[in-house]
N, C-alpha and C. Protein backbone atom coordinates (compact mmCIF):
# COMPACT_ATOMS: atom_id res chain seq x y z
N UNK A 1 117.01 132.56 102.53
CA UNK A 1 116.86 131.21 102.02
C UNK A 1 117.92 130.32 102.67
N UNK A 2 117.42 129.08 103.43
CA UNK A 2 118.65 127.95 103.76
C UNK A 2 118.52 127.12 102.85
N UNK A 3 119.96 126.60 102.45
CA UNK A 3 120.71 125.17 102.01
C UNK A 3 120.70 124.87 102.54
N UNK A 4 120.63 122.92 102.45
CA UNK A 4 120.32 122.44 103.22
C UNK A 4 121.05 121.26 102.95
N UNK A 5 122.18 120.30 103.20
CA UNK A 5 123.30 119.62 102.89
C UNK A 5 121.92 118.54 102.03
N UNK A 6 122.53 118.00 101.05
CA UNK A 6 121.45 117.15 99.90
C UNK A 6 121.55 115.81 100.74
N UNK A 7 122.27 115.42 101.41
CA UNK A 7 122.12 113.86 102.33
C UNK A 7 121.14 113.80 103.42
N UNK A 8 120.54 115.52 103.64
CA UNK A 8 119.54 115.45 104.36
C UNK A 8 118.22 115.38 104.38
N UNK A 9 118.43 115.81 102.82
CA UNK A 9 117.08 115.21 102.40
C UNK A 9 116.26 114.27 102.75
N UNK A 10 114.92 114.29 103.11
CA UNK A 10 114.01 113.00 103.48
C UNK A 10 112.64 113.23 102.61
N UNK A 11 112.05 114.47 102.12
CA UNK A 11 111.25 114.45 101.34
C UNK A 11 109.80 113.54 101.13
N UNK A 12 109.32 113.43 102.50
CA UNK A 12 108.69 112.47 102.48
C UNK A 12 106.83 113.48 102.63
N UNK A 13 106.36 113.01 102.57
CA UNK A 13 104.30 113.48 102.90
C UNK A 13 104.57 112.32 103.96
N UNK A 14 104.08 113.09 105.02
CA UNK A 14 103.60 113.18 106.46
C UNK A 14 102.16 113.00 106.41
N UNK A 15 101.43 111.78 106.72
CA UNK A 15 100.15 111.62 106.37
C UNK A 15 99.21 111.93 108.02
N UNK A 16 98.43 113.30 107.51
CA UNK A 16 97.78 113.80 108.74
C UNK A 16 97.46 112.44 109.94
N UNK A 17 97.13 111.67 109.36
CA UNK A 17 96.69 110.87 110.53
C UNK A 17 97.54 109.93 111.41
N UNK A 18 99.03 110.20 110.64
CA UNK A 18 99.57 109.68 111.64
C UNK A 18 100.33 111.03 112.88
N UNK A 19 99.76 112.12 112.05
CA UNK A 19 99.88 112.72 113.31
C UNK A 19 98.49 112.67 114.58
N UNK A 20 97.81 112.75 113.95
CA UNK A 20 96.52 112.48 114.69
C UNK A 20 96.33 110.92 115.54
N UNK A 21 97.19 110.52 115.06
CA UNK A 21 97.29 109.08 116.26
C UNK A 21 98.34 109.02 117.32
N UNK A 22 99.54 109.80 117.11
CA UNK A 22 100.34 110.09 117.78
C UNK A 22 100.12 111.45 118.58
N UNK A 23 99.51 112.49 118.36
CA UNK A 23 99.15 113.55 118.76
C UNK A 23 98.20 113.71 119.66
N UNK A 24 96.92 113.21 119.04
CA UNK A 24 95.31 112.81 119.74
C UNK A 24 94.68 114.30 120.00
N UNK A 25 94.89 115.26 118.66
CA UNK A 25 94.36 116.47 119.01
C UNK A 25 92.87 116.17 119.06
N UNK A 26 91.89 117.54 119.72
CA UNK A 26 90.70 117.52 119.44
C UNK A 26 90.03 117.33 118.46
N UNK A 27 88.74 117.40 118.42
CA UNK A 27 88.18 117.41 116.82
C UNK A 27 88.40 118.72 116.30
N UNK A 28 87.74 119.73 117.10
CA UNK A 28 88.28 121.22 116.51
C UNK A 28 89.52 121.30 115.79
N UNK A 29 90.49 120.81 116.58
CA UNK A 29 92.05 120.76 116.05
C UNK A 29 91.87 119.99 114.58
N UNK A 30 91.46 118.77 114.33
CA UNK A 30 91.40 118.00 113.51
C UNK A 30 90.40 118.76 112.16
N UNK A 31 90.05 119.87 112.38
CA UNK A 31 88.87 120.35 111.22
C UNK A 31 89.96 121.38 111.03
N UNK A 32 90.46 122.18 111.88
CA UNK A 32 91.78 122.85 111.15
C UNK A 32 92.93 122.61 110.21
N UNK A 33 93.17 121.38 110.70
CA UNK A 33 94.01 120.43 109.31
C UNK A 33 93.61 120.28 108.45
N UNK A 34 92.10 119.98 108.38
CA UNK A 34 91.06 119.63 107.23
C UNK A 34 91.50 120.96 106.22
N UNK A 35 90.47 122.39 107.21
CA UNK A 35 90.43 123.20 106.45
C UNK A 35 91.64 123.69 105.90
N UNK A 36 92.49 123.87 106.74
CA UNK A 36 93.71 124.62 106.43
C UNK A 36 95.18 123.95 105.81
N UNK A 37 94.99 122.71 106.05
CA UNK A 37 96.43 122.24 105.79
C UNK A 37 95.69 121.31 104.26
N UNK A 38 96.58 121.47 103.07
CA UNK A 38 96.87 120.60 102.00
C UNK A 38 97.52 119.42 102.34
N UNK A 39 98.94 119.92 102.27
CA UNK A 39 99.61 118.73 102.86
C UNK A 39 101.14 119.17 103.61
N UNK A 40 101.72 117.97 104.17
CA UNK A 40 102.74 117.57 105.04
C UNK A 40 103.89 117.26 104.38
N UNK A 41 104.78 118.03 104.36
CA UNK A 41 105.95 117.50 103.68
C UNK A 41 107.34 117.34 104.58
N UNK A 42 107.97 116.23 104.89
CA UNK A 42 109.17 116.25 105.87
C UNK A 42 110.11 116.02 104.69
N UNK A 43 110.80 117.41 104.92
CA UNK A 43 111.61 118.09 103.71
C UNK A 43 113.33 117.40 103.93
N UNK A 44 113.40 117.70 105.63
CA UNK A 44 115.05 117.40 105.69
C UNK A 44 115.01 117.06 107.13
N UNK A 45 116.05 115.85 107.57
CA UNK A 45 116.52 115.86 109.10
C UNK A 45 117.71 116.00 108.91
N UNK A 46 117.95 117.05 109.53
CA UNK A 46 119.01 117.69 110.23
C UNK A 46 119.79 117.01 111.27
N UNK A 47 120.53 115.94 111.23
CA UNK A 47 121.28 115.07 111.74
C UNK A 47 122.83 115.29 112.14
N UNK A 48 123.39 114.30 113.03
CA UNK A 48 125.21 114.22 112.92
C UNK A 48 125.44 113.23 111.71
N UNK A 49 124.39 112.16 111.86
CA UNK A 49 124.78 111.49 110.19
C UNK A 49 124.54 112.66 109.00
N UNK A 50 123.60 113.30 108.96
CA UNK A 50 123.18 113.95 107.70
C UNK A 50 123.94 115.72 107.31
N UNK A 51 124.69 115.77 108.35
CA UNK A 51 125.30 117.30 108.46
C UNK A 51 126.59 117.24 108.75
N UNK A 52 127.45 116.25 109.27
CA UNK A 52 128.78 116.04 109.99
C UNK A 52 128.94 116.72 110.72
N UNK A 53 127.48 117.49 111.60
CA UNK A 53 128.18 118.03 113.02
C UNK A 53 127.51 117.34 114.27
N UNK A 54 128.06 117.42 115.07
CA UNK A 54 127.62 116.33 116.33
C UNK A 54 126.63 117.09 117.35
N UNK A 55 125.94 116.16 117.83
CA UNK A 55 124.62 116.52 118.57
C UNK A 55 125.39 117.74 119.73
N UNK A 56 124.32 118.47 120.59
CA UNK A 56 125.01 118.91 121.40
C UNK A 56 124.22 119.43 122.05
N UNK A 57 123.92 119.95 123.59
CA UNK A 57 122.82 120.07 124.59
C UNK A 57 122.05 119.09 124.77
N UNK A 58 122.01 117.74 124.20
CA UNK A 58 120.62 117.02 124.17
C UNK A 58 119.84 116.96 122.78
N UNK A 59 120.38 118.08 122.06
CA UNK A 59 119.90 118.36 120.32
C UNK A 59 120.30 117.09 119.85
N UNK A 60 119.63 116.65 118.80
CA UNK A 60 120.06 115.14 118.32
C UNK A 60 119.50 115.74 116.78
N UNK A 61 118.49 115.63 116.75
CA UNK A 61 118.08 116.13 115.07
C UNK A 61 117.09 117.35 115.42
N UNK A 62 117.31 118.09 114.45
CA UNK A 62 116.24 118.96 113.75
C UNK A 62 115.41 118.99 112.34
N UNK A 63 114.30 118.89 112.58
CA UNK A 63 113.70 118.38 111.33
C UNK A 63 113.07 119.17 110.80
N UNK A 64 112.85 119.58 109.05
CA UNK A 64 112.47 120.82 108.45
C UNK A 64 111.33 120.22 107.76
N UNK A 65 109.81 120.80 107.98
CA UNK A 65 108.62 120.73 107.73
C UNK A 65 107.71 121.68 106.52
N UNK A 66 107.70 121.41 105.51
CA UNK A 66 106.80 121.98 104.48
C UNK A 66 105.74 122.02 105.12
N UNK A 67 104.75 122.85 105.30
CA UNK A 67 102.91 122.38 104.62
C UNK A 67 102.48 123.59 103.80
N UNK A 68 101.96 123.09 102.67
CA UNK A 68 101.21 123.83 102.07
C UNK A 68 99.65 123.68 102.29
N UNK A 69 99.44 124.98 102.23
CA UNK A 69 98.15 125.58 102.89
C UNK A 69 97.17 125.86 102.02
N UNK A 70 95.88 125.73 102.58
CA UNK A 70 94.64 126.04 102.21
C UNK A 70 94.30 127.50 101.61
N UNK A 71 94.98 128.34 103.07
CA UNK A 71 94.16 128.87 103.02
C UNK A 71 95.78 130.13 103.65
N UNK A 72 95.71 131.67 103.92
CA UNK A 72 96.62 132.25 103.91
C UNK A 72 97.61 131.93 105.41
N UNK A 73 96.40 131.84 106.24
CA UNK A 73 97.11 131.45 107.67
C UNK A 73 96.98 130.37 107.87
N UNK A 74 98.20 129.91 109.07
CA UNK A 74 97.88 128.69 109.87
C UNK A 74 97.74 129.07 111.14
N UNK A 75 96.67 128.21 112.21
CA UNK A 75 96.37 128.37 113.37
C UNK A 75 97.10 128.17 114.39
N UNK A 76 97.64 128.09 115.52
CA UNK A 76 99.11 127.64 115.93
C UNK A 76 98.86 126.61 116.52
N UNK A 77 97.23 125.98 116.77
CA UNK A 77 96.84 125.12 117.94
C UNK A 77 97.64 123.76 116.69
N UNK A 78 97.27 123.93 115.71
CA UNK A 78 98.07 122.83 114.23
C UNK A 78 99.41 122.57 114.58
N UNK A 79 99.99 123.72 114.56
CA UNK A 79 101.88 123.67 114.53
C UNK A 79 101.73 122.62 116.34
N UNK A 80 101.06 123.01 116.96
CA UNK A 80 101.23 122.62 118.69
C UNK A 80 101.20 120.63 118.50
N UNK A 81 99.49 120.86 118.08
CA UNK A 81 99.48 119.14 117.58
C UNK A 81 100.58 118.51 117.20
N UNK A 82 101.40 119.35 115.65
CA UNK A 82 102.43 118.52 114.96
C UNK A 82 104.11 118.10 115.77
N UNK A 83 103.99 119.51 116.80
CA UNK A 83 104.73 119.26 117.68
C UNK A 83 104.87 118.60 118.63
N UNK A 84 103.77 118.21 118.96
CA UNK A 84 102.98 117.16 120.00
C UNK A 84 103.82 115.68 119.36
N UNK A 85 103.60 115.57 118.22
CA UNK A 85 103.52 114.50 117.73
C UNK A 85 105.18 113.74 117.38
N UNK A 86 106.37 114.94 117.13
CA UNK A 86 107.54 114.60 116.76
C UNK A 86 107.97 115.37 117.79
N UNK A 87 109.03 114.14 118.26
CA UNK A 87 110.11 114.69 119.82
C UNK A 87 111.41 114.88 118.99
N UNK A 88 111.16 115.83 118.31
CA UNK A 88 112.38 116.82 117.87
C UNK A 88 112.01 118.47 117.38
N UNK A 89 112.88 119.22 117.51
CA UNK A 89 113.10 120.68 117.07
C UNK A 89 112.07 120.72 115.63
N UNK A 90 111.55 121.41 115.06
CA UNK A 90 110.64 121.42 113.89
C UNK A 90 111.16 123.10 112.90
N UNK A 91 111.51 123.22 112.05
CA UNK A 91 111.30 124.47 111.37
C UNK A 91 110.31 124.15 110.68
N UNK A 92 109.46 125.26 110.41
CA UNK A 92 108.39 125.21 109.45
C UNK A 92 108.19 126.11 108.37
N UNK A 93 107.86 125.57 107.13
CA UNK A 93 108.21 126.74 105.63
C UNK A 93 106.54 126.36 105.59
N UNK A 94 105.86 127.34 105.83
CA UNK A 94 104.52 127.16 105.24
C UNK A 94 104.22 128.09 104.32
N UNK A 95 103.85 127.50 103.22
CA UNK A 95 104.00 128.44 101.89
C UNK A 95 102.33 127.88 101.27
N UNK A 96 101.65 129.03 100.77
CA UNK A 96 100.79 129.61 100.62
C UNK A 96 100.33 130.08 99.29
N UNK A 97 100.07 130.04 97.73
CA UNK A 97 100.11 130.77 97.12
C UNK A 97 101.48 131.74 96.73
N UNK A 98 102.57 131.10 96.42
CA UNK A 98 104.02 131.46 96.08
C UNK A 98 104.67 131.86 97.18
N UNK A 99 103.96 132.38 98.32
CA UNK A 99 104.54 132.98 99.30
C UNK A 99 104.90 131.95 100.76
N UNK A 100 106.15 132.02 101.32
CA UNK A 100 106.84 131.55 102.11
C UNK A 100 106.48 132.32 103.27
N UNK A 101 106.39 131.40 104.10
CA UNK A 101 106.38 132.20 106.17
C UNK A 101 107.21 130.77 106.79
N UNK A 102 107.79 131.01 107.22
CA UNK A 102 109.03 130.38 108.29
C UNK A 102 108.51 130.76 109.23
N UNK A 103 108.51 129.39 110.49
CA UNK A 103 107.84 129.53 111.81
C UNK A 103 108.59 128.56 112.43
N UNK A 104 108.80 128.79 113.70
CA UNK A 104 109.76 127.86 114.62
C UNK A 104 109.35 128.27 115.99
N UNK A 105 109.60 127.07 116.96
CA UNK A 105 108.98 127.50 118.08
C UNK A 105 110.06 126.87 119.46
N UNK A 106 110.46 127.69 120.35
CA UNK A 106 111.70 127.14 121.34
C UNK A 106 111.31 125.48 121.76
N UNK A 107 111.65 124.80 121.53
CA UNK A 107 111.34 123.69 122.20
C UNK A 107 112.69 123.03 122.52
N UNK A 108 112.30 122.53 123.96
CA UNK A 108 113.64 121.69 124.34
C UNK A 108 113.09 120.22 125.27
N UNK A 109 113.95 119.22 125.35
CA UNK A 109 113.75 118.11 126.36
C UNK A 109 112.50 118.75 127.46
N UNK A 110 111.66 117.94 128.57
CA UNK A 110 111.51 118.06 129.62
C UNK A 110 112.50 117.41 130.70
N UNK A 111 112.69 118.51 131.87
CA UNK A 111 113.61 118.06 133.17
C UNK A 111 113.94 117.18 133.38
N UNK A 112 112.52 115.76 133.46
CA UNK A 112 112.69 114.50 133.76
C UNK A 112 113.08 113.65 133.25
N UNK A 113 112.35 112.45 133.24
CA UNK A 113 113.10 111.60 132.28
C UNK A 113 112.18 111.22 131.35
N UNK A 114 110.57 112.08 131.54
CA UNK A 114 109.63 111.23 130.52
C UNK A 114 109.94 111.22 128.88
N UNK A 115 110.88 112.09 129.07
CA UNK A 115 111.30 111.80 127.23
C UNK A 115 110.59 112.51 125.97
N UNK A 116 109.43 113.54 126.89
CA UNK A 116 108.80 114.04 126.10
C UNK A 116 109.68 115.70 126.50
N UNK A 117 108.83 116.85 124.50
CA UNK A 117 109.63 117.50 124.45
C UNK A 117 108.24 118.49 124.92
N UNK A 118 108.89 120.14 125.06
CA UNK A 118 108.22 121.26 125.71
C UNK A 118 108.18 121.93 124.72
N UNK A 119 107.39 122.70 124.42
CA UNK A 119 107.02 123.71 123.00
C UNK A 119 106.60 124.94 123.13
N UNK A 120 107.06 125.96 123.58
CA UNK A 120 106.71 126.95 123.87
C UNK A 120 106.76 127.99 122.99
N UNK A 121 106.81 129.45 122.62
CA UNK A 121 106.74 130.59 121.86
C UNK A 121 106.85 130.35 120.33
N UNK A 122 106.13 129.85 119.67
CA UNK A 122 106.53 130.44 118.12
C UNK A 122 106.31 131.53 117.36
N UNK A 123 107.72 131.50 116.80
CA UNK A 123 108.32 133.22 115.91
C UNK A 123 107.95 132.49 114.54
């Protein structure tokens, strides 16, 4: 279980469609949210304002993601979209029927300068 400093709190519902406007997944993608995702919860950013420790590599925030689920699994092409959609680090607590699964996936800057982030392996 993480604590999570209480100033980091943001606690907000993440309304699917503004990931879906920022994201622009498929429709397939978009019937997976349907089926599978309840809802979006942006639980905490993980900040130098919100933590008192200072950015470092290029890390600026990390942001901690609820969704509660439909259904027992989530698909990963979902987590890819939501990542698509926020250019920061993501942990994810997707909890299910009492039960918790934590999912995170390496993502860092791209090389250049487009400002967008890379998302590769999630554990």
């Amino acid at each position: 279980m993480f604590i999570y400093p209480a100033k980091a709190e943001f606690s907000r519902v993440l309304p699917k469609i503004k990931i879906y406007t920022n994201a622009k997944p498929a429709k397939s993608v978009k019937a997976k949210f349907v089926s599978q995702v309840s809802e979006i919860v942006w639980k905490y950013k993980l900040s130098p304002e919100t933590t008192n420790l200072a950015a470092r590599d290029g890390f600026t925030e990390i942001q901690v993601f609820e969704i509660i689920l439909k259904e027992p699994e989530l698909d990963t092409d979902v987590l890819m979209v939501i990542d698509k959609a926020i250019p920061y680090p993501i942990l994810y607590r997707l909890l299910y029927e009492g039960r918790v699964k934590r999912v995170a996936a390496y993502k860092r800057p791209a090389a250049d300068s487009s400002g967008k982030w890379l998302t590769e392996t999630y554990f």
